[in-house]
Protein backbone atom coordinates (compact mmCIF):
# COMPACT_ATOMS: atom_id res chain seq x y z
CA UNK A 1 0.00 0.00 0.00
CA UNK A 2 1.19 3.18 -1.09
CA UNK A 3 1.47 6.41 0.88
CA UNK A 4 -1.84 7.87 -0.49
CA UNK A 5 -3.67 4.89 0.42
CA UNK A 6 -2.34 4.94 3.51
CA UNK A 7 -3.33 8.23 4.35
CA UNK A 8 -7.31 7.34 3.64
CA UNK A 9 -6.96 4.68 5.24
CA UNK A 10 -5.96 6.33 8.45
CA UNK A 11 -8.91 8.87 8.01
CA UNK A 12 -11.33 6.57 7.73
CA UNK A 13 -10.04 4.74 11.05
CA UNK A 14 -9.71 7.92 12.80
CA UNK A 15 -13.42 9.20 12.00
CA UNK A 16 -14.73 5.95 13.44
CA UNK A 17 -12.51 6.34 16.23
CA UNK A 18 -13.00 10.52 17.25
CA UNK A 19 -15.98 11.32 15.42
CA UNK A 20 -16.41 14.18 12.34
CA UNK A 21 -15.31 17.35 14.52
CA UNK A 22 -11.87 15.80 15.45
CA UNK A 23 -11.42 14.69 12.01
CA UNK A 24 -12.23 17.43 10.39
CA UNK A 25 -9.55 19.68 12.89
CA UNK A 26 -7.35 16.38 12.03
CA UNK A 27 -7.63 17.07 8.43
CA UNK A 28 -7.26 20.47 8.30
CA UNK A 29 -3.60 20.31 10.16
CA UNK A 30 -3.19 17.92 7.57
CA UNK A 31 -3.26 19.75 4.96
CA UNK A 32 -2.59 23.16 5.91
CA UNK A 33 0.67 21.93 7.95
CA UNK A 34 3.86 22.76 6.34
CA UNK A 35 5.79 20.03 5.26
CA UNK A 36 8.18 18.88 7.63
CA UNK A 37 10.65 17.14 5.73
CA UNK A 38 10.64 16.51 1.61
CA UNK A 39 12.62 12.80 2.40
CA UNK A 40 13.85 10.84 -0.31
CA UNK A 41 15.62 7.78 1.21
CA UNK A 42 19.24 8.04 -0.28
CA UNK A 43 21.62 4.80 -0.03
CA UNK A 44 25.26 5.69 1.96
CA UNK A 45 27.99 7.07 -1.33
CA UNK A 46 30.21 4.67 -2.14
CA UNK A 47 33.09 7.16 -0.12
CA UNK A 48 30.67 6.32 2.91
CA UNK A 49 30.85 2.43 1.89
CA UNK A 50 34.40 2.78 1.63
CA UNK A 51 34.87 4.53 5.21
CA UNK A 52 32.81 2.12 7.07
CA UNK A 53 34.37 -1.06 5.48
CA UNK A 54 38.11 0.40 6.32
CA UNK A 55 37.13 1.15 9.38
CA UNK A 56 38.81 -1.12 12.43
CA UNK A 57 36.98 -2.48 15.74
CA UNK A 58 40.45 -3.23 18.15
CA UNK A 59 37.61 -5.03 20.28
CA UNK A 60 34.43 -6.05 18.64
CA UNK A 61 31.07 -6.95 20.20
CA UNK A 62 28.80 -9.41 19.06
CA UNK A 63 25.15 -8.54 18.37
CA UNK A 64 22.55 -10.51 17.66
CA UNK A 65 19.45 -10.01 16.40
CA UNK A 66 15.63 -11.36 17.55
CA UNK A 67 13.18 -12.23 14.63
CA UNK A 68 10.31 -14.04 16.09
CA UNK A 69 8.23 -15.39 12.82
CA UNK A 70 4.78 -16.68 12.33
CA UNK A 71 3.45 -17.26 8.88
CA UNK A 72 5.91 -14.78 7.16
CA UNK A 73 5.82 -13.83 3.57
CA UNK A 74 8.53 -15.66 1.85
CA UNK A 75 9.45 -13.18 -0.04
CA UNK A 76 9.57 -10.36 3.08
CA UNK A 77 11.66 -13.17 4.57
CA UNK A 78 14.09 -13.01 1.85
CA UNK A 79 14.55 -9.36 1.68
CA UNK A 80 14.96 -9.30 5.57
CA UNK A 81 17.51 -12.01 5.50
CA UNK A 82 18.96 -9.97 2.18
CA UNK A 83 19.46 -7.12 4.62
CA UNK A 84 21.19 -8.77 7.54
CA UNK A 85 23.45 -11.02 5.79
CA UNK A 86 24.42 -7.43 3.41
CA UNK A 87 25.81 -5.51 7.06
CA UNK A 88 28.65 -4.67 6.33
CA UNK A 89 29.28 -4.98 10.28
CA UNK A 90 30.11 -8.74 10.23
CA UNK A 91 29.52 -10.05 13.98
CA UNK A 92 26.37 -10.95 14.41
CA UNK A 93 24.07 -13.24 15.13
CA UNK A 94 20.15 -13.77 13.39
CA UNK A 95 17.95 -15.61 15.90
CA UNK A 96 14.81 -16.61 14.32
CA UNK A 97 11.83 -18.08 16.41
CA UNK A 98 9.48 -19.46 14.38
CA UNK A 99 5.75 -20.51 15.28
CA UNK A 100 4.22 -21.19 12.02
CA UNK A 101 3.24 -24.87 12.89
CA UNK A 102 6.12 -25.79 9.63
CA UNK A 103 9.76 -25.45 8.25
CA UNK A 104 8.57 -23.38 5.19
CA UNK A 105 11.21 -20.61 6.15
CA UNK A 106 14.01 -23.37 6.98
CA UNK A 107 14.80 -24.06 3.64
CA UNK A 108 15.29 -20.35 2.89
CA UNK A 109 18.01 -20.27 5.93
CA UNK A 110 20.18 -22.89 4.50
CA UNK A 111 20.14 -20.71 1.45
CA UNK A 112 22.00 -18.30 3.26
CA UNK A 113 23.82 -20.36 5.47
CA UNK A 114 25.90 -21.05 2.38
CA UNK A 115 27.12 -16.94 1.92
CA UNK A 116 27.93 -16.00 5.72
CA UNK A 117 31.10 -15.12 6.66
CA UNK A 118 33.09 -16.78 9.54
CA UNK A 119 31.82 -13.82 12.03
CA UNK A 120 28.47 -14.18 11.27
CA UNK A 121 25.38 -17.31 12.12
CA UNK A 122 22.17 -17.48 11.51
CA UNK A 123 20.39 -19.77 14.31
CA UNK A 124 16.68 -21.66 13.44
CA UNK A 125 14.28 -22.35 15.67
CA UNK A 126 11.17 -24.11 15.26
CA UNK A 127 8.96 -23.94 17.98
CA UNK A 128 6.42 -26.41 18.45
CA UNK A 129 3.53 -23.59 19.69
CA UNK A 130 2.63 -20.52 19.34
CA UNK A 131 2.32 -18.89 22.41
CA UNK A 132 2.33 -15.15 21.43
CA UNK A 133 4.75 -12.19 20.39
CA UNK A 134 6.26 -12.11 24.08
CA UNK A 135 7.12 -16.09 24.59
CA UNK A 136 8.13 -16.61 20.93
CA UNK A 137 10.66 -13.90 21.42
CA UNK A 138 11.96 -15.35 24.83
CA UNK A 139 12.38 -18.18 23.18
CA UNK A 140 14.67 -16.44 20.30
CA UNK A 141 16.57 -14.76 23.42
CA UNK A 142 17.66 -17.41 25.36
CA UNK A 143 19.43 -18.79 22.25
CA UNK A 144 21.04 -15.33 21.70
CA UNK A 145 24.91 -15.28 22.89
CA UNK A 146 25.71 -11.85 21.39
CA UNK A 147 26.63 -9.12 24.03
CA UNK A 148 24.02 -6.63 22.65
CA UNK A 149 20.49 -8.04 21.59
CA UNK A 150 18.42 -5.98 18.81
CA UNK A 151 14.93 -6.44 17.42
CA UNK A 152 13.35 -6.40 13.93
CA UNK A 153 9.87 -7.94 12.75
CA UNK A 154 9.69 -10.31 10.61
CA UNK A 155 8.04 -7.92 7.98
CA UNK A 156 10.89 -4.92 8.03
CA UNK A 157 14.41 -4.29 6.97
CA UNK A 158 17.96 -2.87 8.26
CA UNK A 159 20.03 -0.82 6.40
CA UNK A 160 23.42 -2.15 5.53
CA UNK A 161 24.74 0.14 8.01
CA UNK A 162 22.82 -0.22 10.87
CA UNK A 163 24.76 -2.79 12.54
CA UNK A 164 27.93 -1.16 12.18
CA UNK A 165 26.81 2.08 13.87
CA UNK A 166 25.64 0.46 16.89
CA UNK A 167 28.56 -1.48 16.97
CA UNK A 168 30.58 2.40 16.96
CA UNK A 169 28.68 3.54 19.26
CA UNK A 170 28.51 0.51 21.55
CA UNK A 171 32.50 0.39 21.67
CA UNK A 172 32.35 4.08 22.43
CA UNK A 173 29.87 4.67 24.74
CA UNK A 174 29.17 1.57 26.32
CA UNK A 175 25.01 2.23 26.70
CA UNK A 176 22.39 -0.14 28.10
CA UNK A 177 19.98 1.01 25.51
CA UNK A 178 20.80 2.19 21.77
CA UNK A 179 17.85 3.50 18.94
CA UNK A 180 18.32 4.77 15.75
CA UNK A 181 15.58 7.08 13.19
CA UNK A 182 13.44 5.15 10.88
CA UNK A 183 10.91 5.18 8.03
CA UNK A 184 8.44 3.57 6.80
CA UNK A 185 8.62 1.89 3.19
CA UNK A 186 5.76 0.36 1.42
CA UNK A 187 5.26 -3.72 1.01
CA UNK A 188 7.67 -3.83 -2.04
CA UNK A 189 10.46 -1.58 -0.35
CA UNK A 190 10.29 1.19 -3.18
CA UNK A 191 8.65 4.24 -1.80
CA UNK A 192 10.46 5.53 1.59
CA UNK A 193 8.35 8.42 3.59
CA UNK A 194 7.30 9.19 7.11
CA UNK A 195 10.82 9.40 8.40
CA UNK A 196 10.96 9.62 12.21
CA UNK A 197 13.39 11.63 13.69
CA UNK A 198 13.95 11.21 17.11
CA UNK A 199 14.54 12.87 20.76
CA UNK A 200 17.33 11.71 23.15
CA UNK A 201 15.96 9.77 26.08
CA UNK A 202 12.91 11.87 27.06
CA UNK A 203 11.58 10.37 30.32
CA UNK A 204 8.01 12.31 29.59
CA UNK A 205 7.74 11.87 26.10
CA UNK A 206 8.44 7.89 26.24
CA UNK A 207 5.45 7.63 28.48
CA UNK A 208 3.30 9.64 25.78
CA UNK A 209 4.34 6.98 22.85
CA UNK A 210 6.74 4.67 22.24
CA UNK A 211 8.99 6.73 20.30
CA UNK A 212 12.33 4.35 20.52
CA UNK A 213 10.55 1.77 18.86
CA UNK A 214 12.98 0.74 15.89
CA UNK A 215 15.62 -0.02 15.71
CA UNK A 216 16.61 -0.58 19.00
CA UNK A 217 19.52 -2.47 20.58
CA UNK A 218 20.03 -3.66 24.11
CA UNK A 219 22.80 -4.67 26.33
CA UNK A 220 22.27 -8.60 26.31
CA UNK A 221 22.06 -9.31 30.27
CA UNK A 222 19.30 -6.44 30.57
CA UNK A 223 17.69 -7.53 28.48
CA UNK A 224 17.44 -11.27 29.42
CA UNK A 225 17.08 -10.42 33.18
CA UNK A 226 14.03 -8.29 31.94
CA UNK A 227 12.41 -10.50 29.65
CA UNK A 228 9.41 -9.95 27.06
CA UNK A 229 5.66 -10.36 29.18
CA UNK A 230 2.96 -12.08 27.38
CA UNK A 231 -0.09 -9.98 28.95
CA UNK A 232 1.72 -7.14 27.07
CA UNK A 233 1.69 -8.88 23.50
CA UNK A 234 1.54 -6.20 21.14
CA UNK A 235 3.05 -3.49 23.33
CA UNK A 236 5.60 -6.09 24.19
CA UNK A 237 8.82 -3.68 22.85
CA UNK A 238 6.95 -0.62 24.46
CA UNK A 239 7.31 -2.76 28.18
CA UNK A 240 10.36 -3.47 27.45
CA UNK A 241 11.78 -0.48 26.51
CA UNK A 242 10.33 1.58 30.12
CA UNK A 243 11.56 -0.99 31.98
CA UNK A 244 15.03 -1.03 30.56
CA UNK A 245 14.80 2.95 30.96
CA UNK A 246 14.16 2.83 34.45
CA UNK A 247 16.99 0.28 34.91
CA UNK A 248 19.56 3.17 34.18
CA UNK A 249 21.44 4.92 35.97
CA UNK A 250 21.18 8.36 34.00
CA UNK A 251 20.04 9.50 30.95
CA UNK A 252 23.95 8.66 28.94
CA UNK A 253 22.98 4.97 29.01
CA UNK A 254 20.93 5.78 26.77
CA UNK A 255 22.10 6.45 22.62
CA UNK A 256 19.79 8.06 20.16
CA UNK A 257 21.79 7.12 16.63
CA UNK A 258 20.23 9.92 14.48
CA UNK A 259 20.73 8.35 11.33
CA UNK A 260 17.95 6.21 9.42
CA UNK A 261 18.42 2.62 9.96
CA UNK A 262 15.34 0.37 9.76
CA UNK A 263 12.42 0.48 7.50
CA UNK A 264 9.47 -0.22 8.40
CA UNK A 265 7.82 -2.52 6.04
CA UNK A 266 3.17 -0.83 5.46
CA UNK A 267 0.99 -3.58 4.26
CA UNK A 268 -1.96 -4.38 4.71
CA UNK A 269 -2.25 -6.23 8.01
CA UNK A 270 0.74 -4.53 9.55
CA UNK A 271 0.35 -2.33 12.56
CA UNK A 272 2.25 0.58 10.63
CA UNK A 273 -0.14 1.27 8.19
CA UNK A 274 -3.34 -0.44 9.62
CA UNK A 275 -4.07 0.73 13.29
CA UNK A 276 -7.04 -1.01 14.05
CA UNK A 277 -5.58 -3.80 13.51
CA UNK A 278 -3.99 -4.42 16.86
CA UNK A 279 -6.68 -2.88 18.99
CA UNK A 280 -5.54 -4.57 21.96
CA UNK A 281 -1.84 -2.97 21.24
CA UNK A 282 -2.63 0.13 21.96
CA UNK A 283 -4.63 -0.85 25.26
CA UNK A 284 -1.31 -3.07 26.28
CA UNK A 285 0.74 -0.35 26.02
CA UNK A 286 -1.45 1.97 28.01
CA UNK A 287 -1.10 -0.91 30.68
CA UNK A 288 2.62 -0.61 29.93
CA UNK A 289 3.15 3.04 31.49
CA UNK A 290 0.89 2.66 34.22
CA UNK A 291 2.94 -0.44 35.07
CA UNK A 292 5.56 1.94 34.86
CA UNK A 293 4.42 4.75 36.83
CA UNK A 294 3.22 2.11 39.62
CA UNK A 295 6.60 0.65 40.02
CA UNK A 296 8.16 3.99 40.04
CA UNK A 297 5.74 5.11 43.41
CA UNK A 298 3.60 7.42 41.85
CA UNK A 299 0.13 7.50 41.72
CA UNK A 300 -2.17 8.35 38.66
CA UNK A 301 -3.64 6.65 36.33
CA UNK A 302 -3.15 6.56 31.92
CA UNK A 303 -5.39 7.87 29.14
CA UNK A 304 -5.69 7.38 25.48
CA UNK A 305 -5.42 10.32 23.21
CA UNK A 306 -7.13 10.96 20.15
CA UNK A 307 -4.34 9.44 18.29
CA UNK A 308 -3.70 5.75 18.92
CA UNK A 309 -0.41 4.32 20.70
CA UNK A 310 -0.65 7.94 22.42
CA UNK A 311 -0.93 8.22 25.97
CA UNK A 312 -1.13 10.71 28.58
CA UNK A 313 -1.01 10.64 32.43
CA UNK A 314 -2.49 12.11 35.12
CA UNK A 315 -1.24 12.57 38.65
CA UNK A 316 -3.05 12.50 41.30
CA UNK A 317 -3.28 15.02 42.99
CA UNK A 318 -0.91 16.61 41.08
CA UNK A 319 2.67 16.08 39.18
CA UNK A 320 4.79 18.44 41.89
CA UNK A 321 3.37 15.73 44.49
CA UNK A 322 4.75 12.55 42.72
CA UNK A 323 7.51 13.78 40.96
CA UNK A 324 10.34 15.29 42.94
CA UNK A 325 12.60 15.65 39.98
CA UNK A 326 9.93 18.04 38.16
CA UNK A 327 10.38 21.53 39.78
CA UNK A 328 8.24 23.47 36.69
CA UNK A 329 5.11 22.79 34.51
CA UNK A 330 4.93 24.74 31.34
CA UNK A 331 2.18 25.06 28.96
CA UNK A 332 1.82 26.77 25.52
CA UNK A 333 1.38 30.74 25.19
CA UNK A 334 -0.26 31.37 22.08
CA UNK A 335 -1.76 34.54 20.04
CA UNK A 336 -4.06 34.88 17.29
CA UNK A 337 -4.60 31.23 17.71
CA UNK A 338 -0.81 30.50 16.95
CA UNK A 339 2.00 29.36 19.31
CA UNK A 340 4.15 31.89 20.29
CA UNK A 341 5.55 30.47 23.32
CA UNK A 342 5.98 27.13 25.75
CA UNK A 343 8.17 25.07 25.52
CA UNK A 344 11.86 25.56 24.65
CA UNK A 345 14.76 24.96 23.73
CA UNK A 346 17.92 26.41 26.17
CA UNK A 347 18.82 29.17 23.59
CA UNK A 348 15.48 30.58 23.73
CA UNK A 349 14.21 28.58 20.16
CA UNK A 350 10.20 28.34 20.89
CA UNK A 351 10.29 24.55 19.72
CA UNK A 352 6.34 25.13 18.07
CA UNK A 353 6.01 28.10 17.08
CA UNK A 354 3.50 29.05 14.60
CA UNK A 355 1.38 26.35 15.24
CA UNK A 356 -1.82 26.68 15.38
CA UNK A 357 -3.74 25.87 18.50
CA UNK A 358 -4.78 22.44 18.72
CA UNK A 359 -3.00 20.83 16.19
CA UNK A 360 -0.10 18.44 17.11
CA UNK A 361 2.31 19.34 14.86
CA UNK A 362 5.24 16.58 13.72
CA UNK A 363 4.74 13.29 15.66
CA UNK A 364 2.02 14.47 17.17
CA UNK A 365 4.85 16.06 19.90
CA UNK A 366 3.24 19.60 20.12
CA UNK A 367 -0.11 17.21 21.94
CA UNK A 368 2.27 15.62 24.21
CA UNK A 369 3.83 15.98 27.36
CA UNK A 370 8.07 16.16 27.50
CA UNK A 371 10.68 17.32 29.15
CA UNK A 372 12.09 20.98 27.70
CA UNK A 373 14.93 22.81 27.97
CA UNK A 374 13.07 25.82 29.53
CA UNK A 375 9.24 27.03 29.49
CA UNK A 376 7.64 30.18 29.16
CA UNK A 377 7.29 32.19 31.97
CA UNK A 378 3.60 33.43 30.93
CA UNK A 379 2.11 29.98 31.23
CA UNK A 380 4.25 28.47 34.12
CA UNK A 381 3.92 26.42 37.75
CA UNK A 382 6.86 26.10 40.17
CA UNK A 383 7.03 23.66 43.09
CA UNK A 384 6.94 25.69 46.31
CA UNK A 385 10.64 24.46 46.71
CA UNK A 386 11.48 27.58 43.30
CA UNK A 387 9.12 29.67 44.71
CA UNK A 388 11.50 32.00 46.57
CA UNK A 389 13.53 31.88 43.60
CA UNK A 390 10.45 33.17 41.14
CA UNK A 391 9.50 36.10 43.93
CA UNK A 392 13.85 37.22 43.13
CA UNK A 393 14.00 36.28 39.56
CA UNK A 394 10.78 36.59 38.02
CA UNK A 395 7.96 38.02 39.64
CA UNK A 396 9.09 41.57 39.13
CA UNK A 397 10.42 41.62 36.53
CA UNK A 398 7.54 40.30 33.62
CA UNK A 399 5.54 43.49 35.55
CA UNK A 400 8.07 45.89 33.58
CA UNK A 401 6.83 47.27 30.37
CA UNK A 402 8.43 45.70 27.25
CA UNK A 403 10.13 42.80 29.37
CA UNK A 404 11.74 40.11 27.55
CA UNK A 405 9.89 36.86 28.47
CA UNK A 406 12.31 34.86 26.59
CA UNK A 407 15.61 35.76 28.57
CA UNK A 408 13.37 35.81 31.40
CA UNK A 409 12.49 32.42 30.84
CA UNK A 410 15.31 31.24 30.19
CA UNK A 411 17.62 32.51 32.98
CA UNK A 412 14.90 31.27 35.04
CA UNK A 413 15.00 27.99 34.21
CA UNK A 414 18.93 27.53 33.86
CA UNK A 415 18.89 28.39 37.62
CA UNK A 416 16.01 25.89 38.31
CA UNK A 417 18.19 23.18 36.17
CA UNK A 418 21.03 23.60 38.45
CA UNK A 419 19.67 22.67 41.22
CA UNK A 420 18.29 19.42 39.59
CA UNK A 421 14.88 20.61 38.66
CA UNK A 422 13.39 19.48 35.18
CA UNK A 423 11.41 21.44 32.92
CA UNK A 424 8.19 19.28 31.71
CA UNK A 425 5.86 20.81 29.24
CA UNK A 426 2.46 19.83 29.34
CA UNK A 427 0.24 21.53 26.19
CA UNK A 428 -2.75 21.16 28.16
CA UNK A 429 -1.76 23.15 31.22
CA UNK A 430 -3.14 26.54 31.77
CA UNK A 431 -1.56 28.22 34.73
């Protein structure tokens, strides 16, 4: 399904879902939204090629890759194993789990059995139920010996670099968790669009949507001391993913890779393209963050939003009371139904400006709650903990004429950041 179709598709869904008002508000952003990105999906040059293949690991680490599969396409089996055994990182491992109830997809392994190089193995498994996502993928991880354990569906495809810039950064940095950007390509991999470019670790924004999603890597012993739960099947990665997060120590053992490096595959009966056709998905993963927020001592409870696999959550009695790393709430400043202000980058940059209010902007991120570099002090809360600070800093000085709310803003926040304090922006908060 092409990109057109998809789109209709989507609208359809999301009329049944929200009604005609939302939609219509939906498809007005739609198409009166500036294009974000014009992406054409370019292959590396052949001067990249050449740099990455004479490049030398002194200490290599092995990664291998989950691929639990249940009555895949042949020929989406073929192009997946086409782009694993093409890395032109060559230590890895391809563990494939499959529940299909036959061997159909053994006889394509041996295929490529024949081609791998001494670093690389592919390792079949044929289980003899299906049990679900979750247990079909433990199954594929406790045959995994690499020291860093990715996923990909059976469906989608890597890029022929994406192993060897985990490996880089692995060797480097030495993270628990690693993601890269993606895309989405259409079921015969020729049209690339929707590319997703993503945020560091964003403690706020994860619990809004599972925005690591692909490709992600994780240090092997986390990862099998964590293991994939079955009454999360089809939010499974999304589980896995917060709990990993709240396994770290601080935010560095974390790596965003901001390069494109998996593809996600839009068919017909694939999540990516067809949202209703997970239902329970989406309702997992809301179970997913309140697990989350449970085991992390606060109390509130998780909502859907308007768009599915987005989530918001609400503290009870309020986020200052659970949260004793938040010390400000920010929410949007707009004029003549536009953004003007909110949230922020540290230089000042209004992250959404222009936007008009209500719509949600790229990702959906101007709906959702996050952590910013500062916040607007027009539309602010402070814990009483800043408020002696705000009475010095702030309160007299946005009642001068022709103030600048910006620096104000700023230097407020810089101070409130130094003594631990996070900024989290919350669009629907109204001081």
């Amino acid at each position: 399904m092409g990109k057109k179709m998809d789109s209709i598709a989507k609208t359809r869904r999301y009329l049944r879902r929200n009604g005609l008002k939302r939609t219509v508000s939906a498809v007005m952003e739609r198409i009166s939204a500036p294009k974000y990105e014009e992406f054409n999906f370019s292959p590396l040059t052949e001067e990249e090629i050449k740099n990455i293949k004479d490049y030398t690991f002194s200490n290599p680490v092995k990664i291998s890759i989950l691929v639990p599969a249940y009555r895949t396409n042949p020929v989406f089996f073929r192009e997946l194993l086409d782009s694993v055994t093409e890395q032109y990182y060559p230590h890895w491992e391809l563990v494939i789990a499959d529940a299909s109830g036959n061997n159909d997809l053994e006889a394509i392994v041996e295929e490529y059995r024949e081609k791998l190089s001494e670093e690389s193995s592919i390792v079949y498994l044929t289980l003899a139920d299906n049990k679900g996502i979750s247990e079909n993928t433990n199954a594929a991880l406790e045959a995994a010996t690499g020291d860093y354990i990715g996923l990909l569906d059976h469906d989608d495809v890597l890029t022929p670099d994406a192993l060897f810039f985990m490996a880089k950064a692995i060797v480097n940095n030495h993270p628990i968790l690693l993601y890269s950007d993606e895309d989405k390509t259409d079921a015969e991999l020729k049209t690339f669009y929707e590319p997703h470019r993503k945020k560091k670790l964003n403690l706020d924004l994860i619990m809004t949507n599972n925005y690591i999603c692909h490709f992600c890597v994780m240090r092997a012993d986390v990862m099998k001391k964590l293991k994939f739960r079955s009454e999360f099947d089809g939010a499974q990665d999304f589980d896995i993913i917060l709990r990993c997060i709240a396994e770290l120590k601080n935010d560095a053992e974390a790596i965003h890779i901001p390069r494109i490096l998996y593809h996600w595959r839009c068919h017909d009966e694939s999540t990516a393209v067809n949202t209703d056709s997970k239902q329970y998905a989406y309702e997992n993963g809301r179970y997913a963050v309140e697990d989350f927020i449970l085991n992390r001592g606060w109390k509130g409870s998780v909502e859907h939003m308007q768009h599915l696999g987005f989530y918001r959550t609400v503290y009870e009695p309020d986020l200052f009371a659970n949260r004793e790393d938040v010390g400000i709430i920010a929410g949007p400043v707009c004029k003549h139904g536009k953004i003007i202000g909110g949230a922020m980058k540290k230089d000042g940059t209004v992250m959404y400006a222009g936007l008009p209010k209500g719509f949600s902007g790229y990702m959906h991120r101007a709906s959702l709650m996050q952590q910013v570099g500062a916040g607007d002090v027009r539309n602010m809360k402070v814990r009483p903990e800043l408020q002696e600070l705000w009475d010095k800093e702030v309160a007299a000085k946005i009642k001068e004429k022709h103030c600048d709310y910006v620096q104000i803003s700023i230097a407020f926040c810089e101070q409130a950041a130094l003594q631990g304090y996070k900024i989290v922006y919350d669009p629907q908060f109204k001081a």
